[in-house]
C-alpha atoms as a PDB file:
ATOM      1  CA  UNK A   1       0.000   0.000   0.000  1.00  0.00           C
ATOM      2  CA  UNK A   2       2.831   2.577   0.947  1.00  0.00           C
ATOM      3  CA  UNK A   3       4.414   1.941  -2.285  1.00  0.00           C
ATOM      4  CA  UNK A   4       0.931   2.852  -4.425  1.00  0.00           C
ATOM      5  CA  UNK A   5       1.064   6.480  -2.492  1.00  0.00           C
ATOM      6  CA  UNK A   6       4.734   6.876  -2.946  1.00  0.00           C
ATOM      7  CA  UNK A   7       4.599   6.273  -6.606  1.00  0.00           C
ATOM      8  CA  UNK A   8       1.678   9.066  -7.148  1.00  0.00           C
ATOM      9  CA  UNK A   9       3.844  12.204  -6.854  1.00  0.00           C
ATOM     10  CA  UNK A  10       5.992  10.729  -9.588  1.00  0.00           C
ATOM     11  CA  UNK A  11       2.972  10.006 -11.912  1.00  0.00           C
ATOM     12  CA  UNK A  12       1.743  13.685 -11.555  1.00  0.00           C
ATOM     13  CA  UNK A  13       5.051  15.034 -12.405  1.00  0.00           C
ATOM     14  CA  UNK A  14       5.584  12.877 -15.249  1.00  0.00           C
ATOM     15  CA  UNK A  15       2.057  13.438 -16.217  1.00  0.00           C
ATOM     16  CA  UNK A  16       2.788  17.539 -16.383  1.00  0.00           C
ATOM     17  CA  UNK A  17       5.783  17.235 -18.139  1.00  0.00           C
ATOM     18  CA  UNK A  18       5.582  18.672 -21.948  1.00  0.00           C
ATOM     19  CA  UNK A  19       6.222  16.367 -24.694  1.00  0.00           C
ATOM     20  CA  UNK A  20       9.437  16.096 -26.637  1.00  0.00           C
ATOM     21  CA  UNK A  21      10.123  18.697 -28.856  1.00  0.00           C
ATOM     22  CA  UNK A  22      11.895  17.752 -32.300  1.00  0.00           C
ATOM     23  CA  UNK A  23      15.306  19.600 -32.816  1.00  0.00           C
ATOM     24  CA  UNK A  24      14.912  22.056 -35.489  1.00  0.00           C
ATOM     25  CA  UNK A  25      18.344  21.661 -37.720  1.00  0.00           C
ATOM     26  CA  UNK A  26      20.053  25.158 -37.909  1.00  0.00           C
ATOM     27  CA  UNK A  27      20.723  27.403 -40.740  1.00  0.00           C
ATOM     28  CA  UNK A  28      24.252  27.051 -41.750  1.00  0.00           C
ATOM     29  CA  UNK A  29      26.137  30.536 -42.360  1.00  0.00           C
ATOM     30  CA  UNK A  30      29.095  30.860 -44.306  1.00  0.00           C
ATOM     31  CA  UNK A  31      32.577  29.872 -42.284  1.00  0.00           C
ATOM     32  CA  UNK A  32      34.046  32.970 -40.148  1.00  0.00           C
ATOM     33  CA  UNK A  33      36.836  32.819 -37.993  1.00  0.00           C
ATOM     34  CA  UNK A  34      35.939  32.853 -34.639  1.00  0.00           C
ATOM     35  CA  UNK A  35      38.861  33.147 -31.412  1.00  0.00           C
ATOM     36  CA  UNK A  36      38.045  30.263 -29.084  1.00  0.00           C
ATOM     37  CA  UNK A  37      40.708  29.903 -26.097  1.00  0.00           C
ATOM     38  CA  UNK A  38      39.655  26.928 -24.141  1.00  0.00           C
ATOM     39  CA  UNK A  39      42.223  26.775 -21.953  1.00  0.00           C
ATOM     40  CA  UNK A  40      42.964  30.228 -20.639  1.00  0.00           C
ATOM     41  CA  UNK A  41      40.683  33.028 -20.659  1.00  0.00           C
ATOM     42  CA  UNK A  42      41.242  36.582 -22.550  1.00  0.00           C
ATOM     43  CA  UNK A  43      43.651  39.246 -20.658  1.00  0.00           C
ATOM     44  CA  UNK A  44      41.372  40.032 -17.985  1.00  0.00           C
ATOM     45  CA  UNK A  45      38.326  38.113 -18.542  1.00  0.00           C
ATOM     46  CA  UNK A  46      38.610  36.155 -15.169  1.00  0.00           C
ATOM     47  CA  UNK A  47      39.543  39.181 -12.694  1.00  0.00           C
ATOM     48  CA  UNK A  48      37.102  41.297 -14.039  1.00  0.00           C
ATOM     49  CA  UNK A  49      34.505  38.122 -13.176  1.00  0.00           C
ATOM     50  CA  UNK A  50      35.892  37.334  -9.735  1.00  0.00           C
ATOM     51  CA  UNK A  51      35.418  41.100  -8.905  1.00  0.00           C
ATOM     52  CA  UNK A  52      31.932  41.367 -10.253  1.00  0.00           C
ATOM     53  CA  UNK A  53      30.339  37.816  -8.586  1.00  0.00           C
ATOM     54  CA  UNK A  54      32.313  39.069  -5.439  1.00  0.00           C
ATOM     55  CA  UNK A  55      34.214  38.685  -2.723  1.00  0.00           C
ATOM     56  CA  UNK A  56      32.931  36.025  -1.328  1.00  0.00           C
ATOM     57  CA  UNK A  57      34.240  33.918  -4.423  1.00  0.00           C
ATOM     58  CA  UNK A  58      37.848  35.604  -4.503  1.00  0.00           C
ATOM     59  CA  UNK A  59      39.505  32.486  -2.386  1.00  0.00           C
ATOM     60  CA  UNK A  60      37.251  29.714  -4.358  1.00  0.00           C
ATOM     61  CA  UNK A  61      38.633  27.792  -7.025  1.00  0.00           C
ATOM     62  CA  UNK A  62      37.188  28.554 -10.379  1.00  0.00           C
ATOM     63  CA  UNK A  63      38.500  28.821 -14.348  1.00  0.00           C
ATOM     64  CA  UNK A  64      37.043  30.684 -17.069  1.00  0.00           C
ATOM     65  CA  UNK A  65      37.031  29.324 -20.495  1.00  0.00           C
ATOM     66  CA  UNK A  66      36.370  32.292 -23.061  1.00  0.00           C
ATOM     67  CA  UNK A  67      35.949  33.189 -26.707  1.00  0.00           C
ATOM     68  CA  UNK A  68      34.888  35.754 -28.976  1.00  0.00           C
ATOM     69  CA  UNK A  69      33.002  36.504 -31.890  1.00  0.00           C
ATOM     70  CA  UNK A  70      31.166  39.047 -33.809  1.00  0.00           C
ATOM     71  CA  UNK A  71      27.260  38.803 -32.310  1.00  0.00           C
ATOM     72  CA  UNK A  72      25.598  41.710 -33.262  1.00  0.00           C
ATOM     73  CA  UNK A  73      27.410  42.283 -36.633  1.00  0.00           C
ATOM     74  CA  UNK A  74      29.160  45.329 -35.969  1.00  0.00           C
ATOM     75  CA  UNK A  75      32.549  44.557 -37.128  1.00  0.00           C
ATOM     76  CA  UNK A  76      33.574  44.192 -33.160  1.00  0.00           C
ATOM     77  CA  UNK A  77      33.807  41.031 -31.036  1.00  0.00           C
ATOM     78  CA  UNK A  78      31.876  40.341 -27.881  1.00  0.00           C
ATOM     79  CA  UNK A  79      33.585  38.058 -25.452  1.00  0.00           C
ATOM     80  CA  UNK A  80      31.360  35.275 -24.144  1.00  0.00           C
ATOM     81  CA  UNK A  81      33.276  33.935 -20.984  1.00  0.00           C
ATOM     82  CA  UNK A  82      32.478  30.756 -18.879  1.00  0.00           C
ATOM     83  CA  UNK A  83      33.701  30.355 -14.952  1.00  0.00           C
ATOM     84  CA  UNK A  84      33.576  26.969 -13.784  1.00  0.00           C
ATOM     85  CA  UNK A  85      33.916  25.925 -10.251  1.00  0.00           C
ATOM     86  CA  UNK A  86      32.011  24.262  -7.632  1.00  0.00           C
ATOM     87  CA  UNK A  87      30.516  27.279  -6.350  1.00  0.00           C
ATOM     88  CA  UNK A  88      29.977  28.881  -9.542  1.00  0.00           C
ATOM     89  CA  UNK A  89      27.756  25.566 -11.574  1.00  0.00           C
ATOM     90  CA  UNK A  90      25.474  23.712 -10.334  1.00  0.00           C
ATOM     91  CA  UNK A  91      23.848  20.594 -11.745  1.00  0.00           C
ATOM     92  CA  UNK A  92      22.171  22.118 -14.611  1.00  0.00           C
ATOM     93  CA  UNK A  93      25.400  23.851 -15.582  1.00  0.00           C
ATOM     94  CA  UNK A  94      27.151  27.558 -15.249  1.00  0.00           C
ATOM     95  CA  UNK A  95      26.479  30.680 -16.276  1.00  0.00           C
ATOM     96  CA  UNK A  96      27.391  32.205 -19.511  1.00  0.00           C
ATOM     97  CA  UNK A  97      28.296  35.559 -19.514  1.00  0.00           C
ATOM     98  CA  UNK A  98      28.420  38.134 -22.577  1.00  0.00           C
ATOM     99  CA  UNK A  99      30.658  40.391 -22.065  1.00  0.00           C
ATOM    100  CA  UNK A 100      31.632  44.221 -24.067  1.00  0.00           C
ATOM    101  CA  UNK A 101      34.832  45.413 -23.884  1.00  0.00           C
ATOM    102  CA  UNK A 102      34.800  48.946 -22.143  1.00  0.00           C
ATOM    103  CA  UNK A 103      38.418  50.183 -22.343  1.00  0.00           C
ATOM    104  CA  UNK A 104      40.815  47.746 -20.256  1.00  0.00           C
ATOM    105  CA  UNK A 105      37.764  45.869 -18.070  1.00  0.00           C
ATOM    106  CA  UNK A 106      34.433  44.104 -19.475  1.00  0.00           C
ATOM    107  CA  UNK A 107      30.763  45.274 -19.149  1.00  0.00           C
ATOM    108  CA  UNK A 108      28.188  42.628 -19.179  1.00  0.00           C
ATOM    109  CA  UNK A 109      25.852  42.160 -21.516  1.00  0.00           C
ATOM    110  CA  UNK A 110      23.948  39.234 -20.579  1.00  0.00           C
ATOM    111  CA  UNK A 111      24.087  36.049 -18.161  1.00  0.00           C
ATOM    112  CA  UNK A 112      22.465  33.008 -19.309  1.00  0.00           C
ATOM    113  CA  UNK A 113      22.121  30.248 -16.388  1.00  0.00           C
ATOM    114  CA  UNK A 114      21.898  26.466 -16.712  1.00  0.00           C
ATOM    115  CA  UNK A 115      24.815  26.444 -19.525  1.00  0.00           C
ATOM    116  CA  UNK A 116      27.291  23.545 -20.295  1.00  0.00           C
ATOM    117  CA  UNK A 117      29.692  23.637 -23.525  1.00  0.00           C
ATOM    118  CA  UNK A 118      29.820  23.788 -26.180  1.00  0.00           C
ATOM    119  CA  UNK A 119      28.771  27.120 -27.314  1.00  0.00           C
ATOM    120  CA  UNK A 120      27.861  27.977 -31.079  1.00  0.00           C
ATOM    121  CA  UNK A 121      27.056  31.158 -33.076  1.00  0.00           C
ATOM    122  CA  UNK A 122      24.212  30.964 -34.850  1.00  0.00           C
ATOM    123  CA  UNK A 123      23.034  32.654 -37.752  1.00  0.00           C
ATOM    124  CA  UNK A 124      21.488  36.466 -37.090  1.00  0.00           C
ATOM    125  CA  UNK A 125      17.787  36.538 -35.655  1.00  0.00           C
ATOM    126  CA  UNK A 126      15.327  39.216 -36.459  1.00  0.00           C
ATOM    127  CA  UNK A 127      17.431  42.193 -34.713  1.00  0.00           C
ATOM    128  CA  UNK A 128      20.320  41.415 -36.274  1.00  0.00           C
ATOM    129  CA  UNK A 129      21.870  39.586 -33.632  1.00  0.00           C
ATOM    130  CA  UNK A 130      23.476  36.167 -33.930  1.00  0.00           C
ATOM    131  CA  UNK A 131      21.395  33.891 -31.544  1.00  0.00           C
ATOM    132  CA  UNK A 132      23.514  31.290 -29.264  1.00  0.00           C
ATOM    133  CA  UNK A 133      23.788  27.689 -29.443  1.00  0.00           C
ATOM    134  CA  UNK A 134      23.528  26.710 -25.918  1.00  0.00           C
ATOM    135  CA  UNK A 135      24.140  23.285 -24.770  1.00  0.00           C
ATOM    136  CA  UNK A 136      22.105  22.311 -21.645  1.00  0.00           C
ATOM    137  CA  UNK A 137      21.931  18.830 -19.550  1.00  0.00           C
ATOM    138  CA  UNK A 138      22.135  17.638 -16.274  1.00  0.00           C
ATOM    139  CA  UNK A 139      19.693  18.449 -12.998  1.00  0.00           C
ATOM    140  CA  UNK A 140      17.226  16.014 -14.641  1.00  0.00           C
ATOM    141  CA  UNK A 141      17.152  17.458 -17.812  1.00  0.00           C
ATOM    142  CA  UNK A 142      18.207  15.526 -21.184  1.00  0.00           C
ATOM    143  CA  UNK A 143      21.127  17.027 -22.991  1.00  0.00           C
ATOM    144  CA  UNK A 144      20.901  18.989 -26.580  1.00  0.00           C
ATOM    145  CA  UNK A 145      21.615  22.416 -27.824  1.00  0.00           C
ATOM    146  CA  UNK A 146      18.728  25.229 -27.316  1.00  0.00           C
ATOM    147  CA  UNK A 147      19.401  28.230 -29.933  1.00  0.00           C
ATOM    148  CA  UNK A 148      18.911  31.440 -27.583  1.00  0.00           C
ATOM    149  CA  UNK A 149      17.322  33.895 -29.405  1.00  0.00           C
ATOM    150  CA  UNK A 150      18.279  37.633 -28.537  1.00  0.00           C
ATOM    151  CA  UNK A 151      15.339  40.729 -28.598  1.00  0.00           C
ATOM    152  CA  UNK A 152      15.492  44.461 -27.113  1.00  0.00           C
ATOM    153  CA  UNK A 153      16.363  43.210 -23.599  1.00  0.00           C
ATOM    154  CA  UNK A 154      19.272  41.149 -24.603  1.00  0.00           C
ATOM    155  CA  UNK A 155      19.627  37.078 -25.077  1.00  0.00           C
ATOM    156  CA  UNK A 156      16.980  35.092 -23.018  1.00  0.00           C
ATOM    157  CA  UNK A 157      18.607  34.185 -19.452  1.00  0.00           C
ATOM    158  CA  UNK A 158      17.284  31.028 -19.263  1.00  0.00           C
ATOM    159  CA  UNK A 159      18.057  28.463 -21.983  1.00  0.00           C
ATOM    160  CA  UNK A 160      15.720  25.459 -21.124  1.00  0.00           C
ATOM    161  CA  UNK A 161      12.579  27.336 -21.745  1.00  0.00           C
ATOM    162  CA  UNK A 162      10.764  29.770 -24.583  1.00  0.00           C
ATOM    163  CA  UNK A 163      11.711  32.010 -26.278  1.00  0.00           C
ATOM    164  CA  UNK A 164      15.044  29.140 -26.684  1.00  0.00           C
ATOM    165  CA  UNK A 165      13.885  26.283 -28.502  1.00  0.00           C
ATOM    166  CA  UNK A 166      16.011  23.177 -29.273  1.00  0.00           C
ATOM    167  CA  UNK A 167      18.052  22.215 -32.681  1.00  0.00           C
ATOM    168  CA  UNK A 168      20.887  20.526 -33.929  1.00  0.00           C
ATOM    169  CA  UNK A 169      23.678  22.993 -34.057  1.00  0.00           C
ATOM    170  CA  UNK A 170      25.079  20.618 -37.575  1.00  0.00           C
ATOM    171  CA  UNK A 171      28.371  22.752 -38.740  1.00  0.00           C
ATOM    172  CA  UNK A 172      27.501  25.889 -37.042  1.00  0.00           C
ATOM    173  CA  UNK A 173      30.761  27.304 -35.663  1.00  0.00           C
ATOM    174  CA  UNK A 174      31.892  27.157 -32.063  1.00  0.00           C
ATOM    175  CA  UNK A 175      32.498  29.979 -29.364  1.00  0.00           C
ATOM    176  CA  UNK A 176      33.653  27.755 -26.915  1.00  0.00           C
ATOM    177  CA  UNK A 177      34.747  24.061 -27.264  1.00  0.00           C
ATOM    178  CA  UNK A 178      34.312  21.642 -24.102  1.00  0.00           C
ATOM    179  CA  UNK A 179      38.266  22.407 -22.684  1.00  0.00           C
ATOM    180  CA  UNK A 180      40.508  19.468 -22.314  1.00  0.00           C
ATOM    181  CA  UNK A 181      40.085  18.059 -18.725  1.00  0.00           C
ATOM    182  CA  UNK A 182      43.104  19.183 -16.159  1.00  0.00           C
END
C-alpha cells in the first residue's frame, strides 16, 4: 500500500511534463573565424569576473574558459566567458556571460544560467543579432543544444525554456569548445 502512495507524486510530475520537442536543424552561415581559447581566458576576462560575482568567491577555485566573436554584426567582437567551479555551476550547468569590452575591463551584456559547452554562433535573428547555441543537460534534464534567441532586452537568461527552442547545431561554428580536462 505505501508503495501505491509513494509512486503518485511521480505520476503527476511525469504526467505535467511537456512532450518532446523535435530539434529544429540550424541554418548554416558561411565559415568565419571565430577566437576560441579553451584553456585560458582573454587578458582580464577572469579578474574582471571574480570582482563582479564578489568577494565572497575571490579564495574559491574557479577557471574561465572564453571566446569571442562578432554577435551583433558590428565589425567588433563580444567576449562570451564561462567560470567553472564548484561554487559557480550547479547541476544544470554555469552561467554564460556576454561580455563588451569597455576600455581595459568588461561590461556585461547578458548572463544566461543552466549552460554547459559547447557554445555555437548561430546565424542572425530578427534584430540582427546572432542567436547562441547553448548546450544544456544535467539536474534532470536531457542534454541537446537550445538556440537562444536575442530581442530588445538582450539574449533570453534562461536556456531550457521559450523564447530558446532546441536544434541541432550541424556545422555551425563554435564559441567555446568543451576544454581538455586538467
Amino acid at each position: 500500500m505505501r508503495l501505491a502512495f509513494a509512486s503518485i507524486p511521480v505520476l503527476l510530475l511525469a504526467a505535467c511534463e511537456d512532450p518532446p520537442v523535435e530539434p529544429v536543424e540550424a541554418p548554416t552561415a558561411p565559415a568565419e573565424a571565430v577566437e576560441a581559447a579553451p584553456e585560458a581566458p582573454l587578458p582580464g576576462v577572469e579578474a574582471f569576473l571574480r570582482e563582479q560575482l564578489g568577494d565572497d568567491l575571490s579564495d574559491m577555485p574557479f577557471r574561465v574558459v572564453s571566446g569571442t566573436a562578432d554577435l551583433d554584426g558590428d565589425g567588433s567582437d563580444e567576449v562570451l566567458a564561462y567560470p567553472m567551479g564548484p561554487m559557480t555551476c550547479g547541476s544544470g550547468g554555469c552561467t554564460l556571460y556576454v561580455l563588451s569590452p569597455a576600455g581595459t575591463s568588461y561590461r556585461i551584456l547578458d548572463e544566461i544560467s543552466v549552460s554547459r559547452l559547447p557554445i555555437y554562433k548561430l546565424p542572425a535573428g530578427a534584430d540582427g543579432w546572432a542567436e547562441l547555441g547553448i548546450t544544456v543537460g544535467g539536474g534532470g534534464m536531457e542534454g541537446g543544444v537550445m538556440a537562444v534567441p536575442h530581442d530588445s532586452a538582450g539574449y533570453a537568461g534562461n536556456p531550457t525554456v521559450p523564447p530558446a527552442y532546441e536544434i541541432d547545431p550541424g556545422d555551425a561554428q563554435i564559441i567555446i569548445d568543451e576544454p581538455p580536462l586538467p
